[in-house]
C-alpha atoms as a PDB file:
ATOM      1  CA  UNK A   1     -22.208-110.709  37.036  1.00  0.00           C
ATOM      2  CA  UNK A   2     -18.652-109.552  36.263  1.00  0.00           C
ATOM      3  CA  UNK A   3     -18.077-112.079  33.193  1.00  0.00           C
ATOM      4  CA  UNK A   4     -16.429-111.360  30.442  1.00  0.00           C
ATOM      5  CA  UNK A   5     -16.398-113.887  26.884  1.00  0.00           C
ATOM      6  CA  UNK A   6     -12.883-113.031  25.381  1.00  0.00           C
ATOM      7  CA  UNK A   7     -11.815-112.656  21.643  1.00  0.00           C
ATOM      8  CA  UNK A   8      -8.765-112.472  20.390  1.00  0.00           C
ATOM      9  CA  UNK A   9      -8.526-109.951  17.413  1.00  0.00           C
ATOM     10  CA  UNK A  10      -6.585-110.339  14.065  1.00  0.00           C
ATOM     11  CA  UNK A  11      -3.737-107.738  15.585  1.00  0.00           C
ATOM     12  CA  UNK A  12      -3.381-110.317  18.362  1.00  0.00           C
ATOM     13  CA  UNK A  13      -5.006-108.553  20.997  1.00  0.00           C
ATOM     14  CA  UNK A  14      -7.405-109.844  23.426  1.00  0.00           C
ATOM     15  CA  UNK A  15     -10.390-107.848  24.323  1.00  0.00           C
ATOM     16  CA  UNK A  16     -13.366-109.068  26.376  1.00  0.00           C
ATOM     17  CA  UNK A  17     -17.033-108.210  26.387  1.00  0.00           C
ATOM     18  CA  UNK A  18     -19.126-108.358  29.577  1.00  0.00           C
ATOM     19  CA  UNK A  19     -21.600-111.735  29.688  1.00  0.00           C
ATOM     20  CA  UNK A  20     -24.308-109.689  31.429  1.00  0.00           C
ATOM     21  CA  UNK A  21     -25.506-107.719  28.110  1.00  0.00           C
ATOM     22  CA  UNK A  22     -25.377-110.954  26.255  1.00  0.00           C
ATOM     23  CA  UNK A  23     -27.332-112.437  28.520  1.00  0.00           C
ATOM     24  CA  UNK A  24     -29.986-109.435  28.821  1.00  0.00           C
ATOM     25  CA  UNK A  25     -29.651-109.479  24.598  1.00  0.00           C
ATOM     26  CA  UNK A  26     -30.756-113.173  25.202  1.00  0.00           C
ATOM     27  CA  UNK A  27     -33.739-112.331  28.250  1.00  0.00           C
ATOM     28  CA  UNK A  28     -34.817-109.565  25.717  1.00  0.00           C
ATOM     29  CA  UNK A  29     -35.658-111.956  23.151  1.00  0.00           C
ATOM     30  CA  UNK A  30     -37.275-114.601  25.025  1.00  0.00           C
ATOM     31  CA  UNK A  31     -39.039-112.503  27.478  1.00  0.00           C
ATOM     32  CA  UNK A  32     -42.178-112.854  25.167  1.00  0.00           C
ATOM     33  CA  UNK A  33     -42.234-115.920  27.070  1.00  0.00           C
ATOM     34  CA  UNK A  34     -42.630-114.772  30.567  1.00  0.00           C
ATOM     35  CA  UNK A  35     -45.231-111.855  30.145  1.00  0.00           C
ATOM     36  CA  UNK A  36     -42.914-109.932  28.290  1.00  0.00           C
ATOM     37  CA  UNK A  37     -40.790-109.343  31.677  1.00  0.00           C
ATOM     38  CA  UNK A  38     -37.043-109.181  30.679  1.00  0.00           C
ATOM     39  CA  UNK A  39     -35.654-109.549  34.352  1.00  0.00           C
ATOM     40  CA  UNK A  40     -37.840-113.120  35.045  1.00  0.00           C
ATOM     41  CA  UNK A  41     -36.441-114.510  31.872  1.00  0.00           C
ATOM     42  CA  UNK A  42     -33.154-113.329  32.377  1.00  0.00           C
ATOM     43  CA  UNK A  43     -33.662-114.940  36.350  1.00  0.00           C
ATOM     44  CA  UNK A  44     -35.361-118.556  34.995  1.00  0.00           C
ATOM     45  CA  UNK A  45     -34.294-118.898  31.566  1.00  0.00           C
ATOM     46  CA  UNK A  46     -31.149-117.338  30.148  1.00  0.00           C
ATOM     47  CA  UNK A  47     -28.580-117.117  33.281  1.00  0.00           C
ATOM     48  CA  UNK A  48     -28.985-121.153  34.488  1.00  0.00           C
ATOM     49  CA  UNK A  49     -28.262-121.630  31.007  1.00  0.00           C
ATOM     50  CA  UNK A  50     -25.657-119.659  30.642  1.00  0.00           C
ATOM     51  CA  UNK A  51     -24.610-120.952  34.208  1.00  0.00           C
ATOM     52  CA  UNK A  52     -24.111-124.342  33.032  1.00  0.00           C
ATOM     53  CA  UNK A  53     -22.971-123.988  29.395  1.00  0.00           C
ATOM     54  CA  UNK A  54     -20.518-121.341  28.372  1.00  0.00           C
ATOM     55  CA  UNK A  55     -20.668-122.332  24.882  1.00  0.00           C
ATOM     56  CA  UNK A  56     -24.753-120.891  24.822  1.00  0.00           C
ATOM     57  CA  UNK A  57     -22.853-117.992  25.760  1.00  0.00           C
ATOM     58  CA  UNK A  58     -20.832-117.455  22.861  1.00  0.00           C
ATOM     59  CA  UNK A  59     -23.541-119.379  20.252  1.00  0.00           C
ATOM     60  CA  UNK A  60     -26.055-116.170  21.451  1.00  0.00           C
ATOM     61  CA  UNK A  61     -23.456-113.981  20.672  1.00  0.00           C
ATOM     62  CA  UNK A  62     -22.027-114.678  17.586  1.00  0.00           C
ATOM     63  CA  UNK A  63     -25.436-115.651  16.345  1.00  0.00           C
ATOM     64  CA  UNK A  64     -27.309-112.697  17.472  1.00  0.00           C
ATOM     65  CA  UNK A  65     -25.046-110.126  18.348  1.00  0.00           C
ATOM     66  CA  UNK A  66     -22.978-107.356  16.386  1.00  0.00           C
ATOM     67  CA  UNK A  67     -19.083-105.498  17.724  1.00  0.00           C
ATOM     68  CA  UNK A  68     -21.246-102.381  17.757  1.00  0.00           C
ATOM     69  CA  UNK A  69     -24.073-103.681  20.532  1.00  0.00           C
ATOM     70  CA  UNK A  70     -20.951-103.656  23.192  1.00  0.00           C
ATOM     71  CA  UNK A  71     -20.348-100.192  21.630  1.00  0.00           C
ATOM     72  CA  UNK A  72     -17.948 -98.897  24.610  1.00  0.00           C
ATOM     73  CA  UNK A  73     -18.303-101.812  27.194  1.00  0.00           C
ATOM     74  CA  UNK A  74     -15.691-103.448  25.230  1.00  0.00           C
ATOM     75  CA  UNK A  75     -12.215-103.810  27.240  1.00  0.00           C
ATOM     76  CA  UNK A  76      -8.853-104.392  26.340  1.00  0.00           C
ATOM     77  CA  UNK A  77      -7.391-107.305  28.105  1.00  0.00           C
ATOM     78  CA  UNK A  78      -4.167-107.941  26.485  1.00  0.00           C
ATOM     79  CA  UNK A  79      -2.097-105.553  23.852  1.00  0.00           C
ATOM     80  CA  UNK A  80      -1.292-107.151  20.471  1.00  0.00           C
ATOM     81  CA  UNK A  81       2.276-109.083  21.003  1.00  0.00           C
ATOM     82  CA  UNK A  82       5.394-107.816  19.657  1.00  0.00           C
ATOM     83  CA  UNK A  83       6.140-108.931  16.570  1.00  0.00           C
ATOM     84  CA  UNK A  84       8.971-111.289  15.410  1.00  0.00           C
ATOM     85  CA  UNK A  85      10.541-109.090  13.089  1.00  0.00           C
ATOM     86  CA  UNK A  86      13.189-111.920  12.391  1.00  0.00           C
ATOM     87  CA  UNK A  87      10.442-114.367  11.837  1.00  0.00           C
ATOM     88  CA  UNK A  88       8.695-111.878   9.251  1.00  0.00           C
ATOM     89  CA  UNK A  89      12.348-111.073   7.750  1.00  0.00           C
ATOM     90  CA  UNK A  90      12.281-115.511   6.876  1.00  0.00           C
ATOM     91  CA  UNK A  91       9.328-115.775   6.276  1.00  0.00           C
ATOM     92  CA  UNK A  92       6.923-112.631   5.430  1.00  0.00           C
ATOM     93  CA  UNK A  93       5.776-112.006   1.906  1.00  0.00           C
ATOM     94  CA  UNK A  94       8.276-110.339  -0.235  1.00  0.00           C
ATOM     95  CA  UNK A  95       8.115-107.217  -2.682  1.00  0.00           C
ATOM     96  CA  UNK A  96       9.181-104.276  -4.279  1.00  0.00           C
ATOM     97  CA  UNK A  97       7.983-101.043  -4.250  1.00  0.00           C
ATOM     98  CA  UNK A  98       9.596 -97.231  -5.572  1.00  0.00           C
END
């Protein structure tokens, strides 16, 4: 599986992590359930539902998951944008500083 769920950051950049370690995060959990094999209820249980519901995808995730357990499988898709430097010059918070 070569699936990624996508997030797009506060900086505005878009990174994705891969499905397949949510989905073995998932199998992990539940395998307690199938003799305590990881692979049969990654095979019977967590990838048909992940197959036909993306959103149990994200819901294990967010639910069960931290940043740090995609520690470097994490990849950049898309860079921040540019910003609108006229748009902040409007509209952007004002101050004054010395």
């Amino acid at each position: 599986m070569h699936k990624y769920m996508t997030v797009e950051m506060p900086d505005g950049s878009k990174w994705g992590v891969p499905v397949e370690m949510i989905a073995r995060s998932r199998a992990a959990h539940y395998a307690s359930e199938f003799d305590g094999d990881v692979e049969r209820s990654l095979a019977e249980d967590t990838m048909p539902l992940f197959e036909s519901d993306d959103y149990e995808i994200e819901d294990w995730a967010v639910n069960n998951m931290d940043w740090s357990d995609f520690d470097g499988h994490q990849v950049k898709l898309a860079e921040a944008p540019a910003p609108d430097f006229q748009e902040a010059w409007l509209s952007g918070a004002k101050g004054y500083a010395a």
